[in-house]
PDB file of N, CA and C in Angstrom:
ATOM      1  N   UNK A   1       0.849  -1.164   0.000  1.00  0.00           N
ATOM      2  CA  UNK A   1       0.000   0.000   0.000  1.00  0.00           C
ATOM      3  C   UNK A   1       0.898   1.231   0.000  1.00  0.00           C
ATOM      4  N   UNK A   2       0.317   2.174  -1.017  1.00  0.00           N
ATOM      5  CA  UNK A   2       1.478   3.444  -0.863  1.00  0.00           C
ATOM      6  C   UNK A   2       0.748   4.476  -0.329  1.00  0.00           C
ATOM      7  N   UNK A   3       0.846   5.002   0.538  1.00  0.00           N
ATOM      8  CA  UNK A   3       0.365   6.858   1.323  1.00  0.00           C
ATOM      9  C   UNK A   3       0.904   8.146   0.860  1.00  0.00           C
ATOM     10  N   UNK A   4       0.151   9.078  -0.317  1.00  0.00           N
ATOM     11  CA  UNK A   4       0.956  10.142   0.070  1.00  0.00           C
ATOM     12  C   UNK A   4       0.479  11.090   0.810  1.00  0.00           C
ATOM     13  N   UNK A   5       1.509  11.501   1.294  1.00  0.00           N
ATOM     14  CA  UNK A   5       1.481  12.745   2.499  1.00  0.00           C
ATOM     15  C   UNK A   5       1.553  12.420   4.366  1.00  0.00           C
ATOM     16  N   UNK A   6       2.068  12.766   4.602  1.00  0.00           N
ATOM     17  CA  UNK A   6       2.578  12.081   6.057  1.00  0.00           C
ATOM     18  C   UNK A   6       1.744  13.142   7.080  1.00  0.00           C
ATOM     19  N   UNK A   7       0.658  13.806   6.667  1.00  0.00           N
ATOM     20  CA  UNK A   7      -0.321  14.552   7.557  1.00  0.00           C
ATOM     21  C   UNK A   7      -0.738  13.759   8.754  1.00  0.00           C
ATOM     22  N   UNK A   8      -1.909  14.250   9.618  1.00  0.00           N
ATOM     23  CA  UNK A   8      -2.711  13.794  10.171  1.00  0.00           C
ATOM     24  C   UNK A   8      -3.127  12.207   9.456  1.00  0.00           C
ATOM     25  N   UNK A   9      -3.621  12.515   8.373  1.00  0.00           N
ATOM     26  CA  UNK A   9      -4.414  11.482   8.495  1.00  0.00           C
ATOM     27  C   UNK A   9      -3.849  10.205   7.163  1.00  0.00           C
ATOM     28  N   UNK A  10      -2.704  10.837   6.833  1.00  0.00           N
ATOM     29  CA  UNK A  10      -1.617   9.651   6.182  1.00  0.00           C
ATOM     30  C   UNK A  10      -1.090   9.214   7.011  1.00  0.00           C
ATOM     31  N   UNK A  11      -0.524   9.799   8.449  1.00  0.00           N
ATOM     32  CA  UNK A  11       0.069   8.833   9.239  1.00  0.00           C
ATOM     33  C   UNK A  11      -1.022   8.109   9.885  1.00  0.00           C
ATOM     34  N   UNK A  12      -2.314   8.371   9.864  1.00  0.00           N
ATOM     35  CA  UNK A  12      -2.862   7.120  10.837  1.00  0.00           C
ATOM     36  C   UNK A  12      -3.070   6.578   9.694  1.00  0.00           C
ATOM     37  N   UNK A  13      -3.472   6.248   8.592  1.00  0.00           N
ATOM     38  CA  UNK A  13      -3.650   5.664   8.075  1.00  0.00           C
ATOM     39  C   UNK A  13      -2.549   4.562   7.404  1.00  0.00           C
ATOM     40  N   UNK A  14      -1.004   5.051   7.744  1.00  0.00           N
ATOM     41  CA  UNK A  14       0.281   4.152   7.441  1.00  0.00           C
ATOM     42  C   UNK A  14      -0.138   3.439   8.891  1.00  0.00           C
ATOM     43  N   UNK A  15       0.190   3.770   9.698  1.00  0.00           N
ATOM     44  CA  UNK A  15       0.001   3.247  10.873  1.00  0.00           C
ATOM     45  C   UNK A  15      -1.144   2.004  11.206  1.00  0.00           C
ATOM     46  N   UNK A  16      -2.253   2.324  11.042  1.00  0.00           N
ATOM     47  CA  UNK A  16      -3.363   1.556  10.507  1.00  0.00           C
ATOM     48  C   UNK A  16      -3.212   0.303   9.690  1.00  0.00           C
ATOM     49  N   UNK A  17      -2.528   0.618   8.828  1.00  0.00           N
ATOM     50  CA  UNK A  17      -2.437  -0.356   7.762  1.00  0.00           C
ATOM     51  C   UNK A  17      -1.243  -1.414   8.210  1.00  0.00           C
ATOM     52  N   UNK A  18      -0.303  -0.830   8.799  1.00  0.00           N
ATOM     53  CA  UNK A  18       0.730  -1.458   9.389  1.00  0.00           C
ATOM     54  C   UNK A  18       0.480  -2.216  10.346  1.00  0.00           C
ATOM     55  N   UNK A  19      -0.686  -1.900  11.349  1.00  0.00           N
ATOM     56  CA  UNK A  19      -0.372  -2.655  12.911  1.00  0.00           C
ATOM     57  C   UNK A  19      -2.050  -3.547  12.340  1.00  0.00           C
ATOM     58  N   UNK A  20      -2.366  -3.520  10.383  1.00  0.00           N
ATOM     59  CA  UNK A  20      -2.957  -4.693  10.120  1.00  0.00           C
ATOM     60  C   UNK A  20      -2.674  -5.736   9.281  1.00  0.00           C
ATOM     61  N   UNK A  21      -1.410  -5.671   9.049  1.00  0.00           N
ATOM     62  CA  UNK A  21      -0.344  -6.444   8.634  1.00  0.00           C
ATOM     63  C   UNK A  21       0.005  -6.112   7.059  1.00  0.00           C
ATOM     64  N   UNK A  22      -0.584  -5.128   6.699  1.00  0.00           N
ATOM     65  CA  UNK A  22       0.246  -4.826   5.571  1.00  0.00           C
ATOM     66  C   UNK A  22       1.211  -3.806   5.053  1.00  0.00           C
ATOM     67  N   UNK A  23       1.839  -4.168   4.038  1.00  0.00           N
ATOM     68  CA  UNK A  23       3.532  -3.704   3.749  1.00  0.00           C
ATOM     69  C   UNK A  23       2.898  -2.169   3.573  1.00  0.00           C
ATOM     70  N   UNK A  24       3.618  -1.169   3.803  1.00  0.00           N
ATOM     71  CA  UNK A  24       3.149   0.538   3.594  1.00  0.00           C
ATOM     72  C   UNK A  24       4.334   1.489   3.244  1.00  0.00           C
ATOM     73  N   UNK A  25       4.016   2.474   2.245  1.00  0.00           N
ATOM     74  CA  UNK A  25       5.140   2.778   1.771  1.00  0.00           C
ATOM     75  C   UNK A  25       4.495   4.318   1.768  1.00  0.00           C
ATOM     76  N   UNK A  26       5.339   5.070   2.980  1.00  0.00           N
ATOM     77  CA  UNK A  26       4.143   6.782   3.279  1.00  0.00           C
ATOM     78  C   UNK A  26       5.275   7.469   2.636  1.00  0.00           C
ATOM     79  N   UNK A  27       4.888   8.455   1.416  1.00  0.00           N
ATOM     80  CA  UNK A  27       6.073   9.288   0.773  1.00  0.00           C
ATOM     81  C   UNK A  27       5.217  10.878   1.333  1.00  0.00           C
ATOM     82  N   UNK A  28       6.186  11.776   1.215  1.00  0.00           N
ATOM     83  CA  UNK A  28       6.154  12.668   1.742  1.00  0.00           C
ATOM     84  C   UNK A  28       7.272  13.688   1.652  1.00  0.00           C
ATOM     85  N   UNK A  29       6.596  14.768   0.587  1.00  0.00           N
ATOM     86  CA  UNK A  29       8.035  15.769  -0.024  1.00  0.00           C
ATOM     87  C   UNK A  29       8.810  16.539   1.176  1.00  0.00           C
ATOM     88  N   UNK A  30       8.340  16.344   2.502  1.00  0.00           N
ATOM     89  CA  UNK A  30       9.548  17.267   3.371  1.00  0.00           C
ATOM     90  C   UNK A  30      10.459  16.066   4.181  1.00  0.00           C
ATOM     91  N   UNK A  31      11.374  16.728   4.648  1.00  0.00           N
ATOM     92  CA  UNK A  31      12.921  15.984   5.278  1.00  0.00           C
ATOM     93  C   UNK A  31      12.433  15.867   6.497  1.00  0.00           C
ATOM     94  N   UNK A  32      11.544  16.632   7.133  1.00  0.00           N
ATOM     95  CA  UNK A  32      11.446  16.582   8.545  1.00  0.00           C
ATOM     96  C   UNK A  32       9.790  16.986   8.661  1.00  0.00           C
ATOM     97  N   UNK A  33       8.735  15.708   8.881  1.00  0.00           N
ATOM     98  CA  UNK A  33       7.330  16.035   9.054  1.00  0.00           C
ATOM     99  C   UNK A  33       7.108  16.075  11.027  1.00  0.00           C
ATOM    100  N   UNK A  34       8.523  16.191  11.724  1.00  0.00           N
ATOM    101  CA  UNK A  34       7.998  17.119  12.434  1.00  0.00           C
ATOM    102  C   UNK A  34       7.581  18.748  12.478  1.00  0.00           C
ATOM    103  N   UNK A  35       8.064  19.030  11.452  1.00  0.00           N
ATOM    104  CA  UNK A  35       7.808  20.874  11.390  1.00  0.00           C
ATOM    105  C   UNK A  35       6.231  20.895  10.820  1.00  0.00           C
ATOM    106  N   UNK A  36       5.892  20.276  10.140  1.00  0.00           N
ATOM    107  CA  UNK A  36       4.272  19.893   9.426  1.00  0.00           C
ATOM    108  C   UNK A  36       3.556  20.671  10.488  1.00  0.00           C
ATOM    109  N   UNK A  37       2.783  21.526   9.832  1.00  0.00           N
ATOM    110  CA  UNK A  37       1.750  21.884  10.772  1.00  0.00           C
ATOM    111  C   UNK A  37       0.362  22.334  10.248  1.00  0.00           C
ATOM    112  N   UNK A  38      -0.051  20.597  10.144  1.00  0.00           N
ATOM    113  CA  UNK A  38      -1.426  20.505   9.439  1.00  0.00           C
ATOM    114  C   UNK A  38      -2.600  20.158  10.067  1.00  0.00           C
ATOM    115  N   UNK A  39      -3.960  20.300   9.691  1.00  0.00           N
ATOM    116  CA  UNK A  39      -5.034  20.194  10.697  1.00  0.00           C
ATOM    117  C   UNK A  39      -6.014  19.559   9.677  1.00  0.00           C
ATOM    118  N   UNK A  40      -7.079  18.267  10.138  1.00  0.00           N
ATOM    119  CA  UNK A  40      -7.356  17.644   9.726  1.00  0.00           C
ATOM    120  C   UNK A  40      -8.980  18.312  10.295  1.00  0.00           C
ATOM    121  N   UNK A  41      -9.056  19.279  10.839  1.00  0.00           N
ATOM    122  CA  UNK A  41      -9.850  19.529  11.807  1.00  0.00           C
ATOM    123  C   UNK A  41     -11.709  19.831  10.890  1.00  0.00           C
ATOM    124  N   UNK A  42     -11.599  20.456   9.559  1.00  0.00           N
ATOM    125  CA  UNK A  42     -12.492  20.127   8.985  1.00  0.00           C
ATOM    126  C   UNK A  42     -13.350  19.013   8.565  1.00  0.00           C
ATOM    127  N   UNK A  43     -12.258  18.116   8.548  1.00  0.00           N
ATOM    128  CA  UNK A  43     -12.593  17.050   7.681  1.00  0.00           C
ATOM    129  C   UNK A  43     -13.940  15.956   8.846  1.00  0.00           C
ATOM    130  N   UNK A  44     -14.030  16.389   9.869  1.00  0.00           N
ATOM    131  CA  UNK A  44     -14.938  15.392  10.362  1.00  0.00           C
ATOM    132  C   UNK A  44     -16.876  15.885  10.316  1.00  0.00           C
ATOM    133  N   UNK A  45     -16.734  17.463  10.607  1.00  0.00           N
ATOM    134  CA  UNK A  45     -18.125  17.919  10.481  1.00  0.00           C
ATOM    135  C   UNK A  45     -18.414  18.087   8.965  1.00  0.00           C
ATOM    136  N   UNK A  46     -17.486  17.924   8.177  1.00  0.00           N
ATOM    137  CA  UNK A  46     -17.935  18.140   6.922  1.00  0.00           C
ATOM    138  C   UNK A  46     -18.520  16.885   6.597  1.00  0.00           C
ATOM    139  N   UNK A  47     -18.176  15.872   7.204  1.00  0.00           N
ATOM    140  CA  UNK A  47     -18.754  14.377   6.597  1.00  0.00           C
ATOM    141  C   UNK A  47     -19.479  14.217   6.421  1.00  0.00           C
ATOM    142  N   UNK A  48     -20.973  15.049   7.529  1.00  0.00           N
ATOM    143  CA  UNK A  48     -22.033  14.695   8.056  1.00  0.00           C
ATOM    144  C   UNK A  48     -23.228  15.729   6.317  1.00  0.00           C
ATOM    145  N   UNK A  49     -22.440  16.703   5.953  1.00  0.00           N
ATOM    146  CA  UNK A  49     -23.065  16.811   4.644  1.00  0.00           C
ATOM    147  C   UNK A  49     -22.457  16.342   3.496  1.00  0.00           C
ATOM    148  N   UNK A  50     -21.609  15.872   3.281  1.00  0.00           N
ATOM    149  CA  UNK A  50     -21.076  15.227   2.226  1.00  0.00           C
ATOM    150  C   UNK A  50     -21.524  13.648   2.079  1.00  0.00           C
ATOM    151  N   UNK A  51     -21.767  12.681   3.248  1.00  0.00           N
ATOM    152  CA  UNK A  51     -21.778  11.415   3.295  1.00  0.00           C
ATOM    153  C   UNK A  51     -22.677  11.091   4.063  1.00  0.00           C
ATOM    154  N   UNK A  52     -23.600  12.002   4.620  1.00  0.00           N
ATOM    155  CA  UNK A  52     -24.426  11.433   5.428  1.00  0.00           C
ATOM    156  C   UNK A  52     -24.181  10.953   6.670  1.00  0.00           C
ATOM    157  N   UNK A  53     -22.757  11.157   7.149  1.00  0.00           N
ATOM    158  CA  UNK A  53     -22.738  10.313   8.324  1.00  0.00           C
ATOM    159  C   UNK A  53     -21.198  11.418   9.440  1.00  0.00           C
ATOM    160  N   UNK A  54     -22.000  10.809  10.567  1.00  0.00           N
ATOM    161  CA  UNK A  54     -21.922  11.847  11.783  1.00  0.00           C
ATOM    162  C   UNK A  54     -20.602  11.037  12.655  1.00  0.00           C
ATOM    163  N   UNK A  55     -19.549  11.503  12.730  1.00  0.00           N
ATOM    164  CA  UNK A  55     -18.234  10.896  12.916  1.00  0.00           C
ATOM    165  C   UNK A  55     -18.535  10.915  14.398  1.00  0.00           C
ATOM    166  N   UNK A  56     -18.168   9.983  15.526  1.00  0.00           N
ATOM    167  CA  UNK A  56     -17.945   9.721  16.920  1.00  0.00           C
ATOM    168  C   UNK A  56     -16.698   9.435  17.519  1.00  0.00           C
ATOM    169  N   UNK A  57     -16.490  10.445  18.541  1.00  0.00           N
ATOM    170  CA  UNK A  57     -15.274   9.563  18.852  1.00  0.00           C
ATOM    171  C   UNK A  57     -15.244   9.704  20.559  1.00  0.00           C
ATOM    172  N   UNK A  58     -14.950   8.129  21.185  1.00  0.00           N
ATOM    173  CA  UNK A  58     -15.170   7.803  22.238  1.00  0.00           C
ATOM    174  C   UNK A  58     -13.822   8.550  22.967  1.00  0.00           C
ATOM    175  N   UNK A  59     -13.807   9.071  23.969  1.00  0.00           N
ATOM    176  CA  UNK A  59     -12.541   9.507  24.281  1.00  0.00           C
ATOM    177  C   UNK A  59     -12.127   8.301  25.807  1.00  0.00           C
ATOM    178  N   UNK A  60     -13.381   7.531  25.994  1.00  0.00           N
ATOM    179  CA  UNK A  60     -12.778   6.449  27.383  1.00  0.00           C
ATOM    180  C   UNK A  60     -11.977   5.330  26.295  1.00  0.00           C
ATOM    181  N   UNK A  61     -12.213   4.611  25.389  1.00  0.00           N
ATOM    182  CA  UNK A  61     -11.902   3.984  24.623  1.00  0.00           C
ATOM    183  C   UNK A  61     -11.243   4.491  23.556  1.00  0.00           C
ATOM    184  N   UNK A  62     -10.924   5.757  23.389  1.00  0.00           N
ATOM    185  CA  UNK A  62      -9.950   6.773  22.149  1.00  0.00           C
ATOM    186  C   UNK A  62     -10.254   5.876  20.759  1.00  0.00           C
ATOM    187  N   UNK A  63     -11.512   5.538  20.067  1.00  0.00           N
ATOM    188  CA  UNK A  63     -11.856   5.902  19.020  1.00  0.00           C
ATOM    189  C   UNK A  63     -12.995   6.036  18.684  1.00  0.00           C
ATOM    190  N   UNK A  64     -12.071   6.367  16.823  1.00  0.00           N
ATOM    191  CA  UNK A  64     -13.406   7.397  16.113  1.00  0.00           C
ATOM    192  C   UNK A  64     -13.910   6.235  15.382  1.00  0.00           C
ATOM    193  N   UNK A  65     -15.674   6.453  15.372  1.00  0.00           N
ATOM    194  CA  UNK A  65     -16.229   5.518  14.631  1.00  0.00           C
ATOM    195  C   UNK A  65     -17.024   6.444  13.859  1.00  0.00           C
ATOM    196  N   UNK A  66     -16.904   5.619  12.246  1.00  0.00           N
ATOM    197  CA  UNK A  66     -17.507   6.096  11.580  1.00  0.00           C
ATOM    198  C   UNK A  66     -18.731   4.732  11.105  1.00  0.00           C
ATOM    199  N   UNK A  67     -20.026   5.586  11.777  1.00  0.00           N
ATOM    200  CA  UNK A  67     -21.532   4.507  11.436  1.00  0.00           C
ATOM    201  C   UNK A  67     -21.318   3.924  10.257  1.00  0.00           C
ATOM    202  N   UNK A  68     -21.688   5.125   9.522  1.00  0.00           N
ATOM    203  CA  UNK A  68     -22.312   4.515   7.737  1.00  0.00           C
ATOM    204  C   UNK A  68     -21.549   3.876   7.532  1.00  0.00           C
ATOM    205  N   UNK A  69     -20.597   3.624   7.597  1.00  0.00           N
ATOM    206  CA  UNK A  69     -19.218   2.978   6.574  1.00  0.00           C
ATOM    207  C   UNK A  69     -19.096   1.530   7.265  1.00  0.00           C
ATOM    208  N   UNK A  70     -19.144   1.683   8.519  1.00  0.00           N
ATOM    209  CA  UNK A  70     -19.230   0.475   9.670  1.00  0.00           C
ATOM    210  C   UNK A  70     -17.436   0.536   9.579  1.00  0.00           C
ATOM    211  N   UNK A  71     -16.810   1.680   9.908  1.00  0.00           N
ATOM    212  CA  UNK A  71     -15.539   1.479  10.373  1.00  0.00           C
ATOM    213  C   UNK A  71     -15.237   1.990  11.348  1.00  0.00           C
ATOM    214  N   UNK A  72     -13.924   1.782  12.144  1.00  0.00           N
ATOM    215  CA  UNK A  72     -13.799   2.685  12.759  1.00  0.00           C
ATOM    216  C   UNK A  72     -11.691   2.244  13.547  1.00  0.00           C
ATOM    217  N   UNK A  73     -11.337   3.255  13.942  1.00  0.00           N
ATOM    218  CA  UNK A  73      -9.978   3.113  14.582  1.00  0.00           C
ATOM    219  C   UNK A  73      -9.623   3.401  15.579  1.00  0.00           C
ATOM    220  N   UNK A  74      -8.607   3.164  16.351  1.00  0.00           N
ATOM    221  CA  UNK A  74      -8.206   3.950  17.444  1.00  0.00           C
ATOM    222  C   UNK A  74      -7.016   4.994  16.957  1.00  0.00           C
ATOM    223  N   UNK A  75      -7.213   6.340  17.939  1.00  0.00           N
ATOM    224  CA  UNK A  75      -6.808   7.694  17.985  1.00  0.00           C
ATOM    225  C   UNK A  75      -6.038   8.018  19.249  1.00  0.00           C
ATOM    226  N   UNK A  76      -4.666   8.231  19.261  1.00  0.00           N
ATOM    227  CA  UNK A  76      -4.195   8.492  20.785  1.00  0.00           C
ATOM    228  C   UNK A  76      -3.840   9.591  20.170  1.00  0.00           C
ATOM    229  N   UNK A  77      -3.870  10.277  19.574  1.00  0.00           N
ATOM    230  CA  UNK A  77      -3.178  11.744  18.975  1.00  0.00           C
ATOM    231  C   UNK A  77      -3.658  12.777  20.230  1.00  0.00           C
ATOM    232  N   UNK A  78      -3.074  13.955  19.479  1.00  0.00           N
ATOM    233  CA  UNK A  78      -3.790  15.347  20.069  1.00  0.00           C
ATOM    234  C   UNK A  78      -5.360  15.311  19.431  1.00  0.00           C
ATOM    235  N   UNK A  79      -5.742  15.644  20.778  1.00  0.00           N
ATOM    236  CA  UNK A  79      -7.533  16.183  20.370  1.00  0.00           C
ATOM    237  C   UNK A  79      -7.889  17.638  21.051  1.00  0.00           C
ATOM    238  N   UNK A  80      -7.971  18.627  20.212  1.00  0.00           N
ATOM    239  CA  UNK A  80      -8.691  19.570  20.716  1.00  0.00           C
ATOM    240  C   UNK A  80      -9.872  19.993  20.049  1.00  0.00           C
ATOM    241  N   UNK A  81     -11.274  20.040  21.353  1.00  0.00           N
ATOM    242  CA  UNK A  81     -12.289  20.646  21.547  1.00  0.00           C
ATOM    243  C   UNK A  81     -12.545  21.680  20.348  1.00  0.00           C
ATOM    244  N   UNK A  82     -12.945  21.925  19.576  1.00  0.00           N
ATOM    245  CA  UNK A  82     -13.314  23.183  18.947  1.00  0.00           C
ATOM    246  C   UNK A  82     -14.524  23.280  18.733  1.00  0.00           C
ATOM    247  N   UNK A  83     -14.882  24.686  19.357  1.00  0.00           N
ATOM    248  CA  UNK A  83     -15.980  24.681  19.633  1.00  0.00           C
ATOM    249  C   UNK A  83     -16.491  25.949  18.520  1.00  0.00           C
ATOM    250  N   UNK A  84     -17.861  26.329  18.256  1.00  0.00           N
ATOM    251  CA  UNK A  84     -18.481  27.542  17.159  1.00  0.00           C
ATOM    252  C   UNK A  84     -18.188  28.225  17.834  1.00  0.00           C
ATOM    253  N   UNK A  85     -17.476  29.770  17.349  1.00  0.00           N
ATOM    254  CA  UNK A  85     -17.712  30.558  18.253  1.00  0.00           C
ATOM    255  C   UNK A  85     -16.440  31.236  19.292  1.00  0.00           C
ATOM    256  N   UNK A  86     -15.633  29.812  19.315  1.00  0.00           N
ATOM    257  CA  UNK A  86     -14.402  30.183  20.152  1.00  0.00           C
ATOM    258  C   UNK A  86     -13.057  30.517  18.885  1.00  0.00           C
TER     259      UNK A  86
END
């Protein structure tokens, strides 16, 4: 499996794919994706008009399930709250 982009959500998804036993190959044009400073932070309320479906994520059990699709993963990352408004 090849990943590009070593964001948010290419690394869970190398990661993912890895700790489910398959080979992963994450490319990624910078030398150092600690300086990366990307936010995935749209991508979950937008789901709910694009796909119909309303992303959850358990924080006693740290994951996100997604209904419709019937998937879902575990998340130990950073999570911050964002709220309308703030």
């Amino acid at each position: 499996m090849v990943i590009v982009g070593a964001g948010p959500s290419g690394l869970i998804a190398a990661k993912n794919a890895d700790e489910s036993g398959l080979s992963v190959a994450l490319l990624e044009r910078k030398t150092d994706i600690s300086k990366i400073r990307r936010t995935d932070a749209g991508l979950l309320p937008s789901m709910s008009a694009s796909y119909g479906q309303v992303v959850t994520f358990n924080r006693t059990t740290k994951i996100l399930v997604f209904p419709v699709s019937g998937f879902s993963l575990k998340y130990e990352g950073t999570l911050y709250r964002i709220v309308e408004g703030d």
